[in-house]
PDB file of N, CA and C in Angstrom:
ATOM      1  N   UNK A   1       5.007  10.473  20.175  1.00  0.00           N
ATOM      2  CA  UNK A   1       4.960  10.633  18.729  1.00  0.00           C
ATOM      3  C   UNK A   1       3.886  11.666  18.414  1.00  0.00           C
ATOM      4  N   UNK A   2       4.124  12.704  17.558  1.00  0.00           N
ATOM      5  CA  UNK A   2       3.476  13.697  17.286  1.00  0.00           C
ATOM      6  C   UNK A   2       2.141  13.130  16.142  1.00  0.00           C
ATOM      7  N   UNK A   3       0.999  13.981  15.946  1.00  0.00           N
ATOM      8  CA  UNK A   3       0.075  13.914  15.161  1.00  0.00           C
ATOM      9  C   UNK A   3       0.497  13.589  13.683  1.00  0.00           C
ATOM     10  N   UNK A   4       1.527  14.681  13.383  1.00  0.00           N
ATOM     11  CA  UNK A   4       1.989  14.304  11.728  1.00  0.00           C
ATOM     12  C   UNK A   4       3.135  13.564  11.910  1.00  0.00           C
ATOM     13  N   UNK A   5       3.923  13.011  12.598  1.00  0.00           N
ATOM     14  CA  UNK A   5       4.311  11.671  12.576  1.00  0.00           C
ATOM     15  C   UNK A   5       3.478  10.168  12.328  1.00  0.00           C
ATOM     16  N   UNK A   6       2.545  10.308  13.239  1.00  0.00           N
ATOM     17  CA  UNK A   6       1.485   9.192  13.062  1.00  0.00           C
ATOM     18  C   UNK A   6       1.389   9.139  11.669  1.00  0.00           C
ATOM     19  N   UNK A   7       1.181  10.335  11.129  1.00  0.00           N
ATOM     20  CA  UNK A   7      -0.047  10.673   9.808  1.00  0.00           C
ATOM     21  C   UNK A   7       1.227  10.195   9.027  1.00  0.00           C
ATOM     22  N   UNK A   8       1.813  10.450   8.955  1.00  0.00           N
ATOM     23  CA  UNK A   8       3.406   9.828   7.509  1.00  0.00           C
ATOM     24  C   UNK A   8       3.537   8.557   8.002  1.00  0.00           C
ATOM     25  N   UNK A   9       3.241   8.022   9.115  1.00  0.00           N
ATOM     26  CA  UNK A   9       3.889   6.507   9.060  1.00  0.00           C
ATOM     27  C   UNK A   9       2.925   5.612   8.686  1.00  0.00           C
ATOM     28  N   UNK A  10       1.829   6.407   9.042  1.00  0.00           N
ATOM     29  CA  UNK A  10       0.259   5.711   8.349  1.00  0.00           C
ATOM     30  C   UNK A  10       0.261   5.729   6.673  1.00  0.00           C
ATOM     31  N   UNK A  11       0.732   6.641   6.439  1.00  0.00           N
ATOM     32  CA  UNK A  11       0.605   7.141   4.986  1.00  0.00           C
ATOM     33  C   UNK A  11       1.784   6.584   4.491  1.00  0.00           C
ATOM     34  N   UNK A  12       2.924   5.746   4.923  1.00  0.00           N
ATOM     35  CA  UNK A  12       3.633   5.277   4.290  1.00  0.00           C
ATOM     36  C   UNK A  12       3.351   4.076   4.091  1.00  0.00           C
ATOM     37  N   UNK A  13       3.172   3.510   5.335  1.00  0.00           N
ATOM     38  CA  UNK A  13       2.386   2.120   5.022  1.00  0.00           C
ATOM     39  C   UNK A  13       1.573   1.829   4.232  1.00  0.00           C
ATOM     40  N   UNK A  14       0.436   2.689   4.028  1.00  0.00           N
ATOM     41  CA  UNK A  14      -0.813   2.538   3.006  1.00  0.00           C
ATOM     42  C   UNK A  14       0.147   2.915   1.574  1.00  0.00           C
ATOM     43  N   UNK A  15       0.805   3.634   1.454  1.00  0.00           N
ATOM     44  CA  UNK A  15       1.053   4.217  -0.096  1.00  0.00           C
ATOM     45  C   UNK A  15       2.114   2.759  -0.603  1.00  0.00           C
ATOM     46  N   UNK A  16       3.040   2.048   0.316  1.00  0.00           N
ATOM     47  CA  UNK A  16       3.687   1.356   0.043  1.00  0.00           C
ATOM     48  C   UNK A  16       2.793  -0.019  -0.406  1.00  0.00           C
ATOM     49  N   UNK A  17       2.160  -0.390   0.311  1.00  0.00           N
ATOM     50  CA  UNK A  17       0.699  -1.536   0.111  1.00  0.00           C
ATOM     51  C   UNK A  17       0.095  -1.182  -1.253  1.00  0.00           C
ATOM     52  N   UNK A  18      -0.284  -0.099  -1.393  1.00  0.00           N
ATOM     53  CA  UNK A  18      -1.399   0.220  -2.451  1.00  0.00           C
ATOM     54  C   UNK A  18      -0.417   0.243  -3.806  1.00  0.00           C
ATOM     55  N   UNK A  19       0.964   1.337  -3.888  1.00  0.00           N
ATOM     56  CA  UNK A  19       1.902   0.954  -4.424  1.00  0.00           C
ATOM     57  C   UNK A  19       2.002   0.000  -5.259  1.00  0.00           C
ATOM     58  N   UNK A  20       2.695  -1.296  -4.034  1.00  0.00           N
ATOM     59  CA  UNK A  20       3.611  -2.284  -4.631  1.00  0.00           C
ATOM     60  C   UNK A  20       3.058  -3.205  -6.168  1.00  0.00           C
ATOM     61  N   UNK A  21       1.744  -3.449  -6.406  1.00  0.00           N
ATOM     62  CA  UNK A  21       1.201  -3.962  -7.552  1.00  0.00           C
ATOM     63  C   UNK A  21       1.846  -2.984  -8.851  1.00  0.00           C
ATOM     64  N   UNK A  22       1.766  -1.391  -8.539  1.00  0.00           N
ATOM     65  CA  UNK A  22       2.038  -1.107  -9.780  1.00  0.00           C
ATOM     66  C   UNK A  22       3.405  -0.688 -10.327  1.00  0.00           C
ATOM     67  N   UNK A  23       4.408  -1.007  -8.771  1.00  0.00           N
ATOM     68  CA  UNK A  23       6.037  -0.658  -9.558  1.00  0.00           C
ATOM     69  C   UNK A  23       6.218  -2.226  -9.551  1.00  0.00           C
ATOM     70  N   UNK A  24       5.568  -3.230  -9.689  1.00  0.00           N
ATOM     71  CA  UNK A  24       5.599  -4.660  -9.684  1.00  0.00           C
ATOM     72  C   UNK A  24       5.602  -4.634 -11.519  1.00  0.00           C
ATOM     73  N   UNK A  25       4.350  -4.451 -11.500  1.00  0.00           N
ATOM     74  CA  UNK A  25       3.849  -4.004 -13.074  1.00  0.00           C
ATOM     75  C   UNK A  25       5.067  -3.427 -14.115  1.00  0.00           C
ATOM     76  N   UNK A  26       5.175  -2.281 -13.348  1.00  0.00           N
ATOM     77  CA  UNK A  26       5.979  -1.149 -13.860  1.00  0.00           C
ATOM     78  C   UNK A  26       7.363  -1.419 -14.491  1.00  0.00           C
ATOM     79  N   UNK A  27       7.802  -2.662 -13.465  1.00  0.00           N
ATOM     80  CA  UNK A  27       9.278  -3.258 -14.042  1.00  0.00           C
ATOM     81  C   UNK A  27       9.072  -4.466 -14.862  1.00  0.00           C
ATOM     82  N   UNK A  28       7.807  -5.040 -14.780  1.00  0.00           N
ATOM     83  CA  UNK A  28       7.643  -6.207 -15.931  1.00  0.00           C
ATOM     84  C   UNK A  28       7.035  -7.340 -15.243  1.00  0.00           C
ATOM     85  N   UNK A  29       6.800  -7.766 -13.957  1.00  0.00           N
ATOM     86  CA  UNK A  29       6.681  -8.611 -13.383  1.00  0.00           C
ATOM     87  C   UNK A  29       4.653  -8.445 -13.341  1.00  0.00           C
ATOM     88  N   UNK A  30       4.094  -9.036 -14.144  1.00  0.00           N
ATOM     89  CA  UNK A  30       2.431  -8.599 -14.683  1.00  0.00           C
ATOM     90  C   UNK A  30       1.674 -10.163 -14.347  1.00  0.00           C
ATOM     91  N   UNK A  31       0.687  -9.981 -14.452  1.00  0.00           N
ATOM     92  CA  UNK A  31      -0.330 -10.566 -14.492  1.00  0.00           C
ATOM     93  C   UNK A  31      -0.372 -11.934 -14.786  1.00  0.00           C
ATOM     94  N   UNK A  32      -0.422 -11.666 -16.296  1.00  0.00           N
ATOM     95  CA  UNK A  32       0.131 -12.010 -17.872  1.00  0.00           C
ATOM     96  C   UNK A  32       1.959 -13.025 -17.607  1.00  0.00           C
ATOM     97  N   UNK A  33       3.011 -12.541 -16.927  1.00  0.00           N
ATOM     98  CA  UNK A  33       3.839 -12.894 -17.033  1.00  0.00           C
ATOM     99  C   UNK A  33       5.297 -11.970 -16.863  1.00  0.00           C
ATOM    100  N   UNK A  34       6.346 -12.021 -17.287  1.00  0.00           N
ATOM    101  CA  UNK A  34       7.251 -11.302 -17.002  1.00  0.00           C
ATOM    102  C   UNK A  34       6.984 -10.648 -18.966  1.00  0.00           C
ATOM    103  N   UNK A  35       7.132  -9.517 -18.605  1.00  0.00           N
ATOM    104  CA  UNK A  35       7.207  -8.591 -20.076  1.00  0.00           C
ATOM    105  C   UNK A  35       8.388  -8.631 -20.599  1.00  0.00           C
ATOM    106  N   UNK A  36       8.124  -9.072 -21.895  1.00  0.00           N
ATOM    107  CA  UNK A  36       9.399  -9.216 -22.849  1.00  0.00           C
ATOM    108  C   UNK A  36      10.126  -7.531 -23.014  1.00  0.00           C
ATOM    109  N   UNK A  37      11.634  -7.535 -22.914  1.00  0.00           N
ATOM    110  CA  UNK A  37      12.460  -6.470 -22.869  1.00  0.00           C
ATOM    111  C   UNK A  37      11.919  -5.322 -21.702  1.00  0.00           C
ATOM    112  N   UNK A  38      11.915  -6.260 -20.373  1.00  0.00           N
ATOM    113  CA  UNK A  38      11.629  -5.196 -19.267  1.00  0.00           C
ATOM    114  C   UNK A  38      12.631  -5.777 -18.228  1.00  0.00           C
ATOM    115  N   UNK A  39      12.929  -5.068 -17.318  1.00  0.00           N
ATOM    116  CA  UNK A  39      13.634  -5.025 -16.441  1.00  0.00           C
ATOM    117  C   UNK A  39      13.528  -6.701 -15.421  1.00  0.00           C
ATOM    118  N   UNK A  40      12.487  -6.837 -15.354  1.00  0.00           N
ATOM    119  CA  UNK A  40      11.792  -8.208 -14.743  1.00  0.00           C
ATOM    120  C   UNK A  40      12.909  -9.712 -16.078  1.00  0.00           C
ATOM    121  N   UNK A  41      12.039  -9.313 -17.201  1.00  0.00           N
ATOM    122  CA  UNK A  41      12.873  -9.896 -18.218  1.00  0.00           C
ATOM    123  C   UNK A  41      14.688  -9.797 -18.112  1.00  0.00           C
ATOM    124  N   UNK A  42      15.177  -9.024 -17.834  1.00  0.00           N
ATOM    125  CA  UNK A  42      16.477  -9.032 -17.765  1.00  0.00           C
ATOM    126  C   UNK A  42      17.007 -10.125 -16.427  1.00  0.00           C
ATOM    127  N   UNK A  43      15.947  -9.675 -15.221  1.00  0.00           N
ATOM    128  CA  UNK A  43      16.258 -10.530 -13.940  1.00  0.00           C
ATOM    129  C   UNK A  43      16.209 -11.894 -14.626  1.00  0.00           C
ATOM    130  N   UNK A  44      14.919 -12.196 -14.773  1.00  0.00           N
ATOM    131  CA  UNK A  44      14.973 -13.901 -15.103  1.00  0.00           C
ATOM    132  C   UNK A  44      15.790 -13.920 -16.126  1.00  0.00           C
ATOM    133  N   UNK A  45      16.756 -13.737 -16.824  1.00  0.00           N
ATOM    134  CA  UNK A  45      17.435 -13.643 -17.890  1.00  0.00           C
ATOM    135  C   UNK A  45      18.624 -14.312 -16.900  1.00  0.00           C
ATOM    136  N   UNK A  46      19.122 -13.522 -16.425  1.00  0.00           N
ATOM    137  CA  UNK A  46      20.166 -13.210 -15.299  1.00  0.00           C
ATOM    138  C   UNK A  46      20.126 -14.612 -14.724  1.00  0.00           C
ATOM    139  N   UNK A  47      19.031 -14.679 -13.827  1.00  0.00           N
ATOM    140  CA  UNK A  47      18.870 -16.067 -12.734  1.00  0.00           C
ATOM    141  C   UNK A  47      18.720 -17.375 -13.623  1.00  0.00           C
ATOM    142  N   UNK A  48      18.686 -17.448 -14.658  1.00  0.00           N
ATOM    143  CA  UNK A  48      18.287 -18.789 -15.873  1.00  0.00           C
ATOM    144  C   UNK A  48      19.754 -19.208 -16.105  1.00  0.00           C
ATOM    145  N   UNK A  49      20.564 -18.004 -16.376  1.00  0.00           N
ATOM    146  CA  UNK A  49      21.809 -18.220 -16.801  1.00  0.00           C
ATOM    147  C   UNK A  49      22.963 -19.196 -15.218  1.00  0.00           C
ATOM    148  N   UNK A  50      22.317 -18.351 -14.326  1.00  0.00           N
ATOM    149  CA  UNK A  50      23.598 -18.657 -13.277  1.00  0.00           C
ATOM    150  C   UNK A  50      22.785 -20.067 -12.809  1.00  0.00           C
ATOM    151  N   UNK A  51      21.792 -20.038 -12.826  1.00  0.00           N
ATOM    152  CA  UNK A  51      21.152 -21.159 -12.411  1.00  0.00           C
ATOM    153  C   UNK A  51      20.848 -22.760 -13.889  1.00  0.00           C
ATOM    154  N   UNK A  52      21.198 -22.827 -14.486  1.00  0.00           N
ATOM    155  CA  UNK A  52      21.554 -23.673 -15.567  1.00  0.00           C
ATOM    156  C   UNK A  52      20.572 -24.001 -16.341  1.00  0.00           C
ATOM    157  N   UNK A  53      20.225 -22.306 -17.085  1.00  0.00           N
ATOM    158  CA  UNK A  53      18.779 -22.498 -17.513  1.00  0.00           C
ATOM    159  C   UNK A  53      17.411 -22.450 -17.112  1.00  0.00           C
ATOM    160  N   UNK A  54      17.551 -23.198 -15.453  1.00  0.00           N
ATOM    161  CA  UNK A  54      16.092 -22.313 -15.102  1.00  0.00           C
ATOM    162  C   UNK A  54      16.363 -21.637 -13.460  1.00  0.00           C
ATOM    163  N   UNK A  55      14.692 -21.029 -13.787  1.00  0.00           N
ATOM    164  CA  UNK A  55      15.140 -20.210 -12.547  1.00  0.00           C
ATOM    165  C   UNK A  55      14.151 -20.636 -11.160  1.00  0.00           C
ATOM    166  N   UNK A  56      15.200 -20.714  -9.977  1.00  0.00           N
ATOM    167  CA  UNK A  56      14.715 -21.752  -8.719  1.00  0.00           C
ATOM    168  C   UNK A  56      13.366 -21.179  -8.227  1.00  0.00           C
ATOM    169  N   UNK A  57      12.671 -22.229  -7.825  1.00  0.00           N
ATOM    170  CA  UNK A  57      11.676 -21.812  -7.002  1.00  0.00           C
ATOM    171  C   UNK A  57      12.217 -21.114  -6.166  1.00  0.00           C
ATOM    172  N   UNK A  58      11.176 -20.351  -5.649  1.00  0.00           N
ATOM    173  CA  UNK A  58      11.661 -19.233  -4.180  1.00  0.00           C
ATOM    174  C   UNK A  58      12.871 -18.289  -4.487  1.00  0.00           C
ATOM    175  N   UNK A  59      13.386 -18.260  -5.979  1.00  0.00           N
ATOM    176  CA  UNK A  59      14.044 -17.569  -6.078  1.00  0.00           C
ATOM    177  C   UNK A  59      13.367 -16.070  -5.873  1.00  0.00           C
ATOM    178  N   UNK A  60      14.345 -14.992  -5.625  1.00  0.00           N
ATOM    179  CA  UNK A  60      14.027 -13.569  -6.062  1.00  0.00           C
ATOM    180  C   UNK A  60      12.925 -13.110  -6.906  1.00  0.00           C
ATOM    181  N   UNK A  61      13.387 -13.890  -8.415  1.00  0.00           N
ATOM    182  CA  UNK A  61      12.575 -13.426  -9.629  1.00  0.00           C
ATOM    183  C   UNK A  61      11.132 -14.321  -9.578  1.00  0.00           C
ATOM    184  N   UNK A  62      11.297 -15.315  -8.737  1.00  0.00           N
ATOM    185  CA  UNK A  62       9.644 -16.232  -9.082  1.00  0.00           C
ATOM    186  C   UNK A  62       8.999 -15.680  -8.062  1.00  0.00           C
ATOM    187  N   UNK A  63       9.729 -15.494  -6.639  1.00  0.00           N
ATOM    188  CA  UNK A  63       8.802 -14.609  -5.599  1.00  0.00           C
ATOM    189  C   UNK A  63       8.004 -12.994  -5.980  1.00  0.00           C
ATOM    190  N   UNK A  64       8.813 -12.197  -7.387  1.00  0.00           N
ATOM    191  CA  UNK A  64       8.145 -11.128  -7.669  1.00  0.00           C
ATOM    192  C   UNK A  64       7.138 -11.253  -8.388  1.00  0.00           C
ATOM    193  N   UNK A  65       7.359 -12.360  -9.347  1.00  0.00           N
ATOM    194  CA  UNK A  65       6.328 -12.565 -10.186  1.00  0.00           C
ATOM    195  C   UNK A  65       5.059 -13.420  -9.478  1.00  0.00           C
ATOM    196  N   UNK A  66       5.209 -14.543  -8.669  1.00  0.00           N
ATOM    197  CA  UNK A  66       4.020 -14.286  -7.820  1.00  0.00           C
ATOM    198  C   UNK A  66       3.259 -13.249  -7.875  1.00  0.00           C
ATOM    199  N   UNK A  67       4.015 -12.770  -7.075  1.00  0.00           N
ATOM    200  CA  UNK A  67       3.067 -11.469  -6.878  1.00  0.00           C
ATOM    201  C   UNK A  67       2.834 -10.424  -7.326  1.00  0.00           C
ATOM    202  N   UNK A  68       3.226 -10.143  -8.821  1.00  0.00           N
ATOM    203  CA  UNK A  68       2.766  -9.957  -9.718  1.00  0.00           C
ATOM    204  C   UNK A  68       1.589 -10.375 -10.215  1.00  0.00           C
ATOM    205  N   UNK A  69       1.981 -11.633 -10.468  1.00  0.00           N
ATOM    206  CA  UNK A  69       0.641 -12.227 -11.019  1.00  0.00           C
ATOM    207  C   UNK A  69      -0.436 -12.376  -9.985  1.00  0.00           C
ATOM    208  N   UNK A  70      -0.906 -12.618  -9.050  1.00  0.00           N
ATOM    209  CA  UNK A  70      -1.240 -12.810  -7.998  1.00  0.00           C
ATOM    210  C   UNK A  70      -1.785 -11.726  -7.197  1.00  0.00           C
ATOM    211  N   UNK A  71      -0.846 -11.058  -6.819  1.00  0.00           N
ATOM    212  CA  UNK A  71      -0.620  -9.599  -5.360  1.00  0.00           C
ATOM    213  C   UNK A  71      -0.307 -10.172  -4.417  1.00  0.00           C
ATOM    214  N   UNK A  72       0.134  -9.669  -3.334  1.00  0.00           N
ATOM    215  CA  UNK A  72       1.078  -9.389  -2.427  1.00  0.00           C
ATOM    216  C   UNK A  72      -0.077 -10.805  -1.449  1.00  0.00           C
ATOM    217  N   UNK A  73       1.024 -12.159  -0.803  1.00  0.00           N
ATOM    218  CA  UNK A  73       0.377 -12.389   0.266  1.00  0.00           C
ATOM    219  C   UNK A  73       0.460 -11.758   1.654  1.00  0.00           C
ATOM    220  N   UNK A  74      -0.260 -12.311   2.223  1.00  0.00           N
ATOM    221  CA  UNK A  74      -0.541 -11.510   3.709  1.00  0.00           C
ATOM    222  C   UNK A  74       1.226 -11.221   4.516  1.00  0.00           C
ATOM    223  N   UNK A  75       1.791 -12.058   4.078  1.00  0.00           N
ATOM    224  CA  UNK A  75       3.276 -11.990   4.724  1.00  0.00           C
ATOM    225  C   UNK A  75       4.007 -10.657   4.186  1.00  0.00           C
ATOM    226  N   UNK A  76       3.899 -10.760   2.917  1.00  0.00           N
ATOM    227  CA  UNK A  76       4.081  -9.946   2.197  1.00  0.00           C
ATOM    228  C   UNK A  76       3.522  -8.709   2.138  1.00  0.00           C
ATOM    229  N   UNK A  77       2.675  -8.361   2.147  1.00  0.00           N
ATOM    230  CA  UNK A  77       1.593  -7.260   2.741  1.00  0.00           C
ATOM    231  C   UNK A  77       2.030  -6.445   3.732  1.00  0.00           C
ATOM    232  N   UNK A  78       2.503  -7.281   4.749  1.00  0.00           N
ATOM    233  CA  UNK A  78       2.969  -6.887   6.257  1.00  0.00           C
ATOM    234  C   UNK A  78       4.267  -6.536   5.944  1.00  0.00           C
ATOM    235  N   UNK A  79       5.250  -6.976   5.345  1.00  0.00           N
ATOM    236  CA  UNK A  79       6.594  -6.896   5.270  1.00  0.00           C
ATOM    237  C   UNK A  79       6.511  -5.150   4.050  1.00  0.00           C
ATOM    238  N   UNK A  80       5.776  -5.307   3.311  1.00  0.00           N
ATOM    239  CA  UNK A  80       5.723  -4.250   2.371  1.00  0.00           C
ATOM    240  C   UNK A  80       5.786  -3.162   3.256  1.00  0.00           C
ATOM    241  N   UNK A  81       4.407  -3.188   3.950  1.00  0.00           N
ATOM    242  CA  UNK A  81       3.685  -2.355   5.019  1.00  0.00           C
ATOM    243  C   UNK A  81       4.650  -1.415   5.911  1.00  0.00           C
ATOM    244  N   UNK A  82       5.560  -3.017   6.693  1.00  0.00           N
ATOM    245  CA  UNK A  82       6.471  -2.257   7.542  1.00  0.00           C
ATOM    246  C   UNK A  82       7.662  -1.482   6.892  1.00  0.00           C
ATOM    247  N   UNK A  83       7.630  -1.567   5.575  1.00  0.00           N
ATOM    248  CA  UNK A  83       8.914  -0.733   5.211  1.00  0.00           C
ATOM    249  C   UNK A  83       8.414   0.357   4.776  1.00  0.00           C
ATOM    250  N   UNK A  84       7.110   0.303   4.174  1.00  0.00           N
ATOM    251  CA  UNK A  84       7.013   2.122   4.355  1.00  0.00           C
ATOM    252  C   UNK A  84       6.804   2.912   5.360  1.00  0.00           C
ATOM    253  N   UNK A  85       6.086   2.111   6.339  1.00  0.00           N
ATOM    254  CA  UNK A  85       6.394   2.838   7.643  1.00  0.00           C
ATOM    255  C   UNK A  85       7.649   3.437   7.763  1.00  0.00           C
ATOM    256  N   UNK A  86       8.563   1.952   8.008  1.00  0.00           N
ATOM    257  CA  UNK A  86       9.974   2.586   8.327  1.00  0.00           C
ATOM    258  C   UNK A  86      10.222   3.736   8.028  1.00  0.00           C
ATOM    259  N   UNK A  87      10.304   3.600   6.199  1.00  0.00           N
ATOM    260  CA  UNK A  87      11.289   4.811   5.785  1.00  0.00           C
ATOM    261  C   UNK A  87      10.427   6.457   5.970  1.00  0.00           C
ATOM    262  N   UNK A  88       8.484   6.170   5.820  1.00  0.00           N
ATOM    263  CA  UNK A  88       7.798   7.557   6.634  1.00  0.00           C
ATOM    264  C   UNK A  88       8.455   7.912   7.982  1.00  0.00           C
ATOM    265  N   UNK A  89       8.584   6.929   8.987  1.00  0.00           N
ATOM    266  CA  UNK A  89       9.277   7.556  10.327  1.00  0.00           C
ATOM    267  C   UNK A  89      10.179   8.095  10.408  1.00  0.00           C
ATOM    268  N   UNK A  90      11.124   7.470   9.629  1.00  0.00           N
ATOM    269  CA  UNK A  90      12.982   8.164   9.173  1.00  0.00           C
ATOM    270  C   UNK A  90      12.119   9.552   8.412  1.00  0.00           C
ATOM    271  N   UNK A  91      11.686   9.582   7.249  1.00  0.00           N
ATOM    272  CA  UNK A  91      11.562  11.100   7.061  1.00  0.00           C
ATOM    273  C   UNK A  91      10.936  11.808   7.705  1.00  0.00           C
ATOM    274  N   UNK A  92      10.204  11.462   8.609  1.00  0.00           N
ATOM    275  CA  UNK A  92       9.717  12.320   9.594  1.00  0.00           C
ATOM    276  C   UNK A  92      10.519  13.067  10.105  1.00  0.00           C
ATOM    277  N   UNK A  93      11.587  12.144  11.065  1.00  0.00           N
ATOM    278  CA  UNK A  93      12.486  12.417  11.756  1.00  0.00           C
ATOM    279  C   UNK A  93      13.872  13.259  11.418  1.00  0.00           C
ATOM    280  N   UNK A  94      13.974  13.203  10.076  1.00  0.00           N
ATOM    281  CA  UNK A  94      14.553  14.348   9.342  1.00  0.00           C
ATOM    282  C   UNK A  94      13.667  15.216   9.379  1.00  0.00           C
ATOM    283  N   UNK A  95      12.839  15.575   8.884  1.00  0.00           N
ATOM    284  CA  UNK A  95      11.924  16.552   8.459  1.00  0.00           C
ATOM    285  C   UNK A  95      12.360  17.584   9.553  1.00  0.00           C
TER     286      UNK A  95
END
């Protein structure tokens, strides 16, 4: 593996980690709660309905908002981590 390979798969990992809080934010899934008329809001909208009003633990939408409210646990962290790697190595490898 070359020098600027390393350097993008490093740099994907970190940008994806450092990232994920603010396209978390970004779609509605905050601090505070899910933001009224945001994209987050539409999900739990969505999962309330098929689910009979509320929405399941461990679902999709309560696992984002965790960590939203919260940030990313260590599992999570790692799983974030390895996908920006991933997709830095794939563009590497185009590149």
């Amino acid at each position: 593996m070359g020098l600027l390979t390393a350097a993008l798969i490093g740099a994907g990992a970190t940008g994806a980690v450092v990232g994920a809080p603010f396209v978390l934010a970004g779609i509605g899934f905050t601090s505070a709660g899910i933001a009224a008329g945001s994209y987050a809001a539409s999900m739990m909208s969505a999962a309330a309905v098929a689910n009979g009003g509320a929405v399941a633990a461990g679902s999709t939408v309560a696992v984002l908002q965790a960590a939203g409210a919260a940030g990313l646990s260590g599992v999570a962290t790692a799983a974030v981590g390895s996908a920006g790697a991933a997709l830095a190595g794939l563009a590497a490898v185009l590149i």
